[in-house]
Structure formats: C-alpha cells, structure tokens
PDB file of N, CA and C in Angstrom:
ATOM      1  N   UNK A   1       3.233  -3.453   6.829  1.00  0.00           N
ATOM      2  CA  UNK A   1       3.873  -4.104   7.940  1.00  0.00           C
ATOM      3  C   UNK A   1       4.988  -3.216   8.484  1.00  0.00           C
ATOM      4  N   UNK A   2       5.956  -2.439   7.303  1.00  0.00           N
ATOM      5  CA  UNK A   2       6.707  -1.736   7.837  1.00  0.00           C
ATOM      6  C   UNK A   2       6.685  -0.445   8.748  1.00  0.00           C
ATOM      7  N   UNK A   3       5.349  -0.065   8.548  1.00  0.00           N
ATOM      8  CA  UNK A   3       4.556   1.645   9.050  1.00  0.00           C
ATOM      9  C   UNK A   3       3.908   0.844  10.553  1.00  0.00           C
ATOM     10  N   UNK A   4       3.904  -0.665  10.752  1.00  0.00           N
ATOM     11  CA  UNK A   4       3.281  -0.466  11.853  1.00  0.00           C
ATOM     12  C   UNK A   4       4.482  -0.768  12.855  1.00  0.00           C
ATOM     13  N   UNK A   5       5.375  -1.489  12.573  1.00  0.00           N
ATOM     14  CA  UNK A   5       6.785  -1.713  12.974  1.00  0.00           C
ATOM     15  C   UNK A   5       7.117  -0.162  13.344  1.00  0.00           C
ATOM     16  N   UNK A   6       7.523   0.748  13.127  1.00  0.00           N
ATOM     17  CA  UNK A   6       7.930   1.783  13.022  1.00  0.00           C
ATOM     18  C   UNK A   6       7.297   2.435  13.928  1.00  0.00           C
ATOM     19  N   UNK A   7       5.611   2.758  13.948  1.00  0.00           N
ATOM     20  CA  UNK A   7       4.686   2.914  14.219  1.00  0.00           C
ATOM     21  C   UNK A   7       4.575   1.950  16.317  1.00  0.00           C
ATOM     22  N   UNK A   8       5.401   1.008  15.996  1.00  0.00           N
ATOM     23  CA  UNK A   8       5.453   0.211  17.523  1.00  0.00           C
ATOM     24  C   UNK A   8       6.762   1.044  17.793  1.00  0.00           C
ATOM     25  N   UNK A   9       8.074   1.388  17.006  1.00  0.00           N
ATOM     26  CA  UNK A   9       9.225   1.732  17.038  1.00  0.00           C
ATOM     27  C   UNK A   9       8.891   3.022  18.322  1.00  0.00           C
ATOM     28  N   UNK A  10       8.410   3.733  17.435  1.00  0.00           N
ATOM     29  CA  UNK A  10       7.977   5.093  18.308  1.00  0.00           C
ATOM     30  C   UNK A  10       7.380   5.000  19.922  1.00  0.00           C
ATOM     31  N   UNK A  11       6.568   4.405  19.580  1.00  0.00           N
ATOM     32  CA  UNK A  11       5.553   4.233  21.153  1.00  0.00           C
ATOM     33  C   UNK A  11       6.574   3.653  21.815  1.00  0.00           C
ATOM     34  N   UNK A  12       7.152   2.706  21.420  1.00  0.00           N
ATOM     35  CA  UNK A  12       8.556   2.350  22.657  1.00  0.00           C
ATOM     36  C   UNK A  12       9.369   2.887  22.850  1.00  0.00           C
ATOM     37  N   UNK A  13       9.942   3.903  22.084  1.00  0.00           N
ATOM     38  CA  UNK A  13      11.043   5.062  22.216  1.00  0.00           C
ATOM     39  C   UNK A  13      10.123   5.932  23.272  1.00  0.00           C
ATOM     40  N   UNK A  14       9.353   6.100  23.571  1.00  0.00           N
ATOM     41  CA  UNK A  14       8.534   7.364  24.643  1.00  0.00           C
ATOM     42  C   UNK A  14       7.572   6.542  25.355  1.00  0.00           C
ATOM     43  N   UNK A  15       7.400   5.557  25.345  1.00  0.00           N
ATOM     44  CA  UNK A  15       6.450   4.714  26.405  1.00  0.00           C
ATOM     45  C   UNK A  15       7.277   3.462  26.920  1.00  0.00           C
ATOM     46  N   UNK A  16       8.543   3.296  26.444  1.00  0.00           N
ATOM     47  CA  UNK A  16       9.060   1.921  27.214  1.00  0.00           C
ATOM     48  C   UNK A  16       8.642   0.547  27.448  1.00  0.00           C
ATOM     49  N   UNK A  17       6.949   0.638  25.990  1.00  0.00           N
ATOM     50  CA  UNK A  17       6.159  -0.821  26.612  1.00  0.00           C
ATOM     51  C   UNK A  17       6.339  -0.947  24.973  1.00  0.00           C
ATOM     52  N   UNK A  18       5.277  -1.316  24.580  1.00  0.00           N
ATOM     53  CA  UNK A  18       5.219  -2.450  23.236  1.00  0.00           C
ATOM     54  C   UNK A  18       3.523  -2.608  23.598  1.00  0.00           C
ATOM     55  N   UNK A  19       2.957  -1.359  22.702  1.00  0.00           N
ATOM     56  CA  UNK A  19       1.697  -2.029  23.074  1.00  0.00           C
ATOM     57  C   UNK A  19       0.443  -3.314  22.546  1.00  0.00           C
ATOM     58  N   UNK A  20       0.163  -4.232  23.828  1.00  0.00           N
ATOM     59  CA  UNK A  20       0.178  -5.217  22.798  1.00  0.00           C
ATOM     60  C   UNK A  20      -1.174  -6.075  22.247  1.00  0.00           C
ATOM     61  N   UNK A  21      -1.922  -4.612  21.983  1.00  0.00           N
ATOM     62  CA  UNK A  21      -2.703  -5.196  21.122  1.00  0.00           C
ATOM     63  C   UNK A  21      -2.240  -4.625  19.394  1.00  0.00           C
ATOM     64  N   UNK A  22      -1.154  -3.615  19.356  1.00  0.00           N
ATOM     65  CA  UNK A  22      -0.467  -3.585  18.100  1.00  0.00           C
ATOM     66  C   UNK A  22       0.708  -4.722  18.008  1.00  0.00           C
ATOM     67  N   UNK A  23       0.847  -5.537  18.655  1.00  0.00           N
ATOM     68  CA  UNK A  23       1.876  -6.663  19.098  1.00  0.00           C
ATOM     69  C   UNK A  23       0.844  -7.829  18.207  1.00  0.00           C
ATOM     70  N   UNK A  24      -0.151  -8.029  18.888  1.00  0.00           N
ATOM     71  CA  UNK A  24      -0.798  -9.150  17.891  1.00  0.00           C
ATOM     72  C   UNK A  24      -1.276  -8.776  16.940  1.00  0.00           C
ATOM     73  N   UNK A  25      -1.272  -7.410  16.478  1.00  0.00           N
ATOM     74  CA  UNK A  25      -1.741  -7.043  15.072  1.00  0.00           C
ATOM     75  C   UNK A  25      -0.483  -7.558  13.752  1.00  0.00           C
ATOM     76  N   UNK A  26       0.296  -7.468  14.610  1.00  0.00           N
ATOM     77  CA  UNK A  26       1.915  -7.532  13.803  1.00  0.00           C
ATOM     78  C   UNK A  26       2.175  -8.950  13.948  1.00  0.00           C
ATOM     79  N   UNK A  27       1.961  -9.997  14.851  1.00  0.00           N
ATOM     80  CA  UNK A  27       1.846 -11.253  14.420  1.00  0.00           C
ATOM     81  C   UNK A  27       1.035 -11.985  13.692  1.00  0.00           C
ATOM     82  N   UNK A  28      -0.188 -11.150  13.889  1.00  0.00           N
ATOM     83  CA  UNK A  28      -1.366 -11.642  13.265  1.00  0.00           C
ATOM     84  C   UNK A  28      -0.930 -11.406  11.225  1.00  0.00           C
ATOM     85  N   UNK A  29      -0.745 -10.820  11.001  1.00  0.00           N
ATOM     86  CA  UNK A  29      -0.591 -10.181  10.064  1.00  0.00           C
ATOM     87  C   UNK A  29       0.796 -11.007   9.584  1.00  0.00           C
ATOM     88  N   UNK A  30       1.571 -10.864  10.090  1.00  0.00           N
ATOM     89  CA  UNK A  30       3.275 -12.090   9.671  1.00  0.00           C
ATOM     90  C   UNK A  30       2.343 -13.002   9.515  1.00  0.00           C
ATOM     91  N   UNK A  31       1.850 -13.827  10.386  1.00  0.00           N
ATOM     92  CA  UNK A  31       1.447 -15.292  10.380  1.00  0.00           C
ATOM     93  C   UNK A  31       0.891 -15.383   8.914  1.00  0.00           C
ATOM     94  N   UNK A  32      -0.433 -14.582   8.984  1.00  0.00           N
ATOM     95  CA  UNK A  32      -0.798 -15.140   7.300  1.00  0.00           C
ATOM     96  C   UNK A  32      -0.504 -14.657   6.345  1.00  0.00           C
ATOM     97  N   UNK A  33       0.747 -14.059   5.911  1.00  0.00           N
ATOM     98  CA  UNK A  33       1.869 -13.545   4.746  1.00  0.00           C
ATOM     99  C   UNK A  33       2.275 -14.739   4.900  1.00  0.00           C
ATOM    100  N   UNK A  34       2.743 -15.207   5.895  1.00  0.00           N
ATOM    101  CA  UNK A  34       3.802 -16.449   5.718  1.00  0.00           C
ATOM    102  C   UNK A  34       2.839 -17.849   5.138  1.00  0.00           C
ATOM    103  N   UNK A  35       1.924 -17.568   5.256  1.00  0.00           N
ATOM    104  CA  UNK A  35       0.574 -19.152   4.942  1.00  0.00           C
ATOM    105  C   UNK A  35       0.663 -18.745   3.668  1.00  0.00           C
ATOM    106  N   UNK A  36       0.088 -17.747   3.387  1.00  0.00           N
ATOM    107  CA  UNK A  36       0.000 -17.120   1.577  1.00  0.00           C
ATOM    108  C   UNK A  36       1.235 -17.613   1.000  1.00  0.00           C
ATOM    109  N   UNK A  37       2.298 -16.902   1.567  1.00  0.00           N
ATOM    110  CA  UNK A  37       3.451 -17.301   0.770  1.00  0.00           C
ATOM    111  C   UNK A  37       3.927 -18.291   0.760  1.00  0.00           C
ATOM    112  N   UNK A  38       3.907 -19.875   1.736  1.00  0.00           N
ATOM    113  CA  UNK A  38       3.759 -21.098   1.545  1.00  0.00           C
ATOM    114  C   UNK A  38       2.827 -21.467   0.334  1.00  0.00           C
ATOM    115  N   UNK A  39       1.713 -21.386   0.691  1.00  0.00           N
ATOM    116  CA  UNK A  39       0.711 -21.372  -0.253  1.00  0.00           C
ATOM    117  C   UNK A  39       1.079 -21.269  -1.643  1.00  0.00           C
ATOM    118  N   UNK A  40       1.571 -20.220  -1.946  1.00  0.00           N
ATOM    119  CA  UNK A  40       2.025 -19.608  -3.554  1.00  0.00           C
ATOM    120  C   UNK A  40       3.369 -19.989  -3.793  1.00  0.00           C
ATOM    121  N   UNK A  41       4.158 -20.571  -3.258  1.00  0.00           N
ATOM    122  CA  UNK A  41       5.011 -21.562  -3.362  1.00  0.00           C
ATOM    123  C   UNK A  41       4.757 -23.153  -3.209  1.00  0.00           C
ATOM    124  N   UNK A  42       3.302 -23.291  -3.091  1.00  0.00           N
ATOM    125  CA  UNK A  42       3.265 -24.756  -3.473  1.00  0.00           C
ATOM    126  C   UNK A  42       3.588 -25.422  -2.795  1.00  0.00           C
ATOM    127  N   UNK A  43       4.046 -25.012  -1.288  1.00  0.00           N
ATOM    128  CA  UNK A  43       4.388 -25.873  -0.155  1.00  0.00           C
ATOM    129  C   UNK A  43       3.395 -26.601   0.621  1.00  0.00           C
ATOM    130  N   UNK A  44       2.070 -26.633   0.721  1.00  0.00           N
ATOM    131  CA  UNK A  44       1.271 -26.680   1.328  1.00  0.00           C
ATOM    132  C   UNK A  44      -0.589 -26.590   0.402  1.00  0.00           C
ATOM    133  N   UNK A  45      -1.647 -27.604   0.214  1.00  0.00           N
ATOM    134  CA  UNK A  45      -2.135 -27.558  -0.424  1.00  0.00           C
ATOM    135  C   UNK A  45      -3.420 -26.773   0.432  1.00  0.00           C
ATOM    136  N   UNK A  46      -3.273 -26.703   1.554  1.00  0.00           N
ATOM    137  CA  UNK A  46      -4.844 -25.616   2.350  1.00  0.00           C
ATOM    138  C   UNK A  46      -4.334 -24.479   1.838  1.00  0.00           C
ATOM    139  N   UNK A  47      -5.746 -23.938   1.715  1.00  0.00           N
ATOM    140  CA  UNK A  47      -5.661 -22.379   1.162  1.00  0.00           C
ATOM    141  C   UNK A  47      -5.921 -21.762   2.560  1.00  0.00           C
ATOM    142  N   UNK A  48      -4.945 -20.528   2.739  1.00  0.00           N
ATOM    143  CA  UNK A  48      -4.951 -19.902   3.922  1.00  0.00           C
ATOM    144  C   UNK A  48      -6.435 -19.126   4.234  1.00  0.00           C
ATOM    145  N   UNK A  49      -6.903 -19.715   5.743  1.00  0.00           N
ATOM    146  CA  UNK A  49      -7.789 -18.842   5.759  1.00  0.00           C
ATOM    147  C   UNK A  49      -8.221 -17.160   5.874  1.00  0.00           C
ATOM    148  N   UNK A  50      -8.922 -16.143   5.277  1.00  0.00           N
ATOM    149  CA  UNK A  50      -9.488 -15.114   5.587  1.00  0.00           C
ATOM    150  C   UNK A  50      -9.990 -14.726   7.066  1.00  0.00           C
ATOM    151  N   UNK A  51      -8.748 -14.885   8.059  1.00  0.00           N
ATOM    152  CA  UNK A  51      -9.088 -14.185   9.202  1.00  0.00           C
ATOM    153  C   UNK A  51      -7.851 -14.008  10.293  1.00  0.00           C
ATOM    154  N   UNK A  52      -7.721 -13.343  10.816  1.00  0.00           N
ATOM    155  CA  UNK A  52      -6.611 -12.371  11.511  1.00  0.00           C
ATOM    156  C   UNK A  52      -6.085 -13.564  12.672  1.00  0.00           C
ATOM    157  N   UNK A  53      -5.499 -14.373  12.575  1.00  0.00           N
ATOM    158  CA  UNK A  53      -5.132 -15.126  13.684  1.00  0.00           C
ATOM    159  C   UNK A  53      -3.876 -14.249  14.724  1.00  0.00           C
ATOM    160  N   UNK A  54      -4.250 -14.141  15.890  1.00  0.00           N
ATOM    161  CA  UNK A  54      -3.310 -13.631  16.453  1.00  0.00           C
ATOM    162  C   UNK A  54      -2.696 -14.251  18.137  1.00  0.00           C
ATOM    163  N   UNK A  55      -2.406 -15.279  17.489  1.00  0.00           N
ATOM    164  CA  UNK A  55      -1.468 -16.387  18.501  1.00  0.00           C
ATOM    165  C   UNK A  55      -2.423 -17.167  18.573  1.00  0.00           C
ATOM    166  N   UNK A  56      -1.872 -17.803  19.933  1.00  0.00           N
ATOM    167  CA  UNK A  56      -2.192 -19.261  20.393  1.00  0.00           C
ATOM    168  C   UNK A  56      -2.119 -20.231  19.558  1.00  0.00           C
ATOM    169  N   UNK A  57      -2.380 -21.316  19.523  1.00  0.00           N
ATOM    170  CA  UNK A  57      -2.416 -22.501  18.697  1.00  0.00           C
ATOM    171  C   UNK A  57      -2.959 -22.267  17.590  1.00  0.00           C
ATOM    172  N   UNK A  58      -1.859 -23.034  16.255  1.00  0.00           N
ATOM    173  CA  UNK A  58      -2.079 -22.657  15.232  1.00  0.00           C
ATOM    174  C   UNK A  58      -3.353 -23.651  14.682  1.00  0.00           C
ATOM    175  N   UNK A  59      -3.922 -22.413  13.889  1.00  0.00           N
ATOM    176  CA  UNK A  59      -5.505 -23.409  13.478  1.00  0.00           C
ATOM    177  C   UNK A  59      -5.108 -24.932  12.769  1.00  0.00           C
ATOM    178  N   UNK A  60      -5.821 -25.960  12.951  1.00  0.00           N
ATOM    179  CA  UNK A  60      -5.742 -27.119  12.072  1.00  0.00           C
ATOM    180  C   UNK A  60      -4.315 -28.033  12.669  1.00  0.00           C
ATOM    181  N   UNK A  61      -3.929 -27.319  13.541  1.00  0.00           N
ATOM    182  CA  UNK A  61      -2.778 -28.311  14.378  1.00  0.00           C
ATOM    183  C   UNK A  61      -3.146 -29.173  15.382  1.00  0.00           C
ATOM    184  N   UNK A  62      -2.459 -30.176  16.007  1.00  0.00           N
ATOM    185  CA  UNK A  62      -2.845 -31.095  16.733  1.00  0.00           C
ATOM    186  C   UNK A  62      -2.039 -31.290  17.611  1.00  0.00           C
ATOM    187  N   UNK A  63      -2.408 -31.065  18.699  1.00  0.00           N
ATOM    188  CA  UNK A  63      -1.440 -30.811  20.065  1.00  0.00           C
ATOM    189  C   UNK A  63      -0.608 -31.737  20.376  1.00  0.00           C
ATOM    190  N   UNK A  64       0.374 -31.387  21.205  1.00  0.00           N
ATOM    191  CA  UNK A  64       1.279 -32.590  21.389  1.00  0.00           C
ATOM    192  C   UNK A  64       0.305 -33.129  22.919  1.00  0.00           C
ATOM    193  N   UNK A  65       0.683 -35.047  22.575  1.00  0.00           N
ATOM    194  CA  UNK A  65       0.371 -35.357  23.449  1.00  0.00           C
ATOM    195  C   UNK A  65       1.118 -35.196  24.942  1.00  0.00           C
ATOM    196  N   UNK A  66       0.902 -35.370  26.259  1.00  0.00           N
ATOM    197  CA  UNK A  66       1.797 -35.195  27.635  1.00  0.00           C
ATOM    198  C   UNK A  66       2.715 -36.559  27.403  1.00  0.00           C
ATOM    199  N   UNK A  67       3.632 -36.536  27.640  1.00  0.00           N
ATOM    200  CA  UNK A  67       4.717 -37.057  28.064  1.00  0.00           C
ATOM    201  C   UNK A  67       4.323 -38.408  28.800  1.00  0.00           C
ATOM    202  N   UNK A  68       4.595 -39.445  28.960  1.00  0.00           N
ATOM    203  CA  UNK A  68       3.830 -40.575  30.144  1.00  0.00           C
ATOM    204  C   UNK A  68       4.748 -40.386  30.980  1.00  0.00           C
ATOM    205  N   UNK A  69       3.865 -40.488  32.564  1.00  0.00           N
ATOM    206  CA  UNK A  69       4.788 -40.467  33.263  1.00  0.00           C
ATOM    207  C   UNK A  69       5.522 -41.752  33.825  1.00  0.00           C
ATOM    208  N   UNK A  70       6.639 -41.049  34.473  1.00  0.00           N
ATOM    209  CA  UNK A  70       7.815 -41.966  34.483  1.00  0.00           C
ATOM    210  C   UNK A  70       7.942 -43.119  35.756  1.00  0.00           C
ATOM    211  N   UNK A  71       7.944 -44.558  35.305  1.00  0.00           N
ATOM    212  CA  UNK A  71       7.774 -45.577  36.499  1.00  0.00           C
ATOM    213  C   UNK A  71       8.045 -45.434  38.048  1.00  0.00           C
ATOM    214  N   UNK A  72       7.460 -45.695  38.684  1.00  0.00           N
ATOM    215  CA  UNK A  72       7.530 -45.416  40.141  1.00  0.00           C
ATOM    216  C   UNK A  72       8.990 -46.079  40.679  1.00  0.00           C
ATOM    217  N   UNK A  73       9.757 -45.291  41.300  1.00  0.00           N
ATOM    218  CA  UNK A  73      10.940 -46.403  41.764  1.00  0.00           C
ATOM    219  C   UNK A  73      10.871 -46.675  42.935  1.00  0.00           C
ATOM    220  N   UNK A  74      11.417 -47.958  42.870  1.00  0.00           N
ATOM    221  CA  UNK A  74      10.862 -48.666  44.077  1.00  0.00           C
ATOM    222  C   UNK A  74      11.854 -48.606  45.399  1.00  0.00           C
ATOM    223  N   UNK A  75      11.146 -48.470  46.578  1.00  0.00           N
ATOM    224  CA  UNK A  75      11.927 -48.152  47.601  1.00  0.00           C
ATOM    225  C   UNK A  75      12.333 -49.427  48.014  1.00  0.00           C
ATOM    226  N   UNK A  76      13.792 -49.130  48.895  1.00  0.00           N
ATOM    227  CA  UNK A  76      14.590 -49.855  49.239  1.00  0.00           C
ATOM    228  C   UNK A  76      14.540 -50.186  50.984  1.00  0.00           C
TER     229      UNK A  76
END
C-alpha cells in the first residue's frame, strides 16, 4: 500500500493529476484491509469477500430511502 502511495506521490509531483485508475486501486485495496481487519477483530460476522471493490456502494448495504416530500403550503 505504501509503494503505491508513493508510487501516486511521484506521478503528482510531475503530472499535477492523481491518476485515477491507481486512485481506485488504493481504495480498493484500503476498503478490504479494513473488512479483514474488522473481521479479525470480531466486529462483524461476514467474511470479507475475495474481490477488489473499488467504490460506489458498499456491497450488502441498503440504500437510504428519499426523504418524503414536504406538504404543499397552502396559498393565501
């Protein structure tokens, strides 16, 4: 994790971007260290899955519902 950090360090010191398909490699990669290590601390009884998630909605979550909208006020 640290060689690719470093490894992004550089390309932005001489390219000014963040390139970002090494951007979701580096989230992808945090995300399931952090499941494992829930995991192996017993926080959580799913065993993390074997595959590179790299953003969007987290697997096995359940979206928030919209907001209801708010009563019509009535004109005067």
């Amino acid at each position: 994790m640290g060689l690719l950090v470093l490894i992004a360090a550089v390309v932005l010191l001489f390219t000014a971007r963040y390139p970002k398909p090494l951007y979701a490699l580096v989230v992808g990669i945090d995300r399931w260290s952090l499941r494992v290590a829930a995991y192996a601390a017993l926080m959580t009884d799913a065993y993390p899955p074997f595959r590179l998630d790299q953003g969007g909605t987290d697997p096995g979550s359940v979206p928030a519902r919209p907001a209801p909208a708010a009563p019509p006020v009535p004109a005067r």
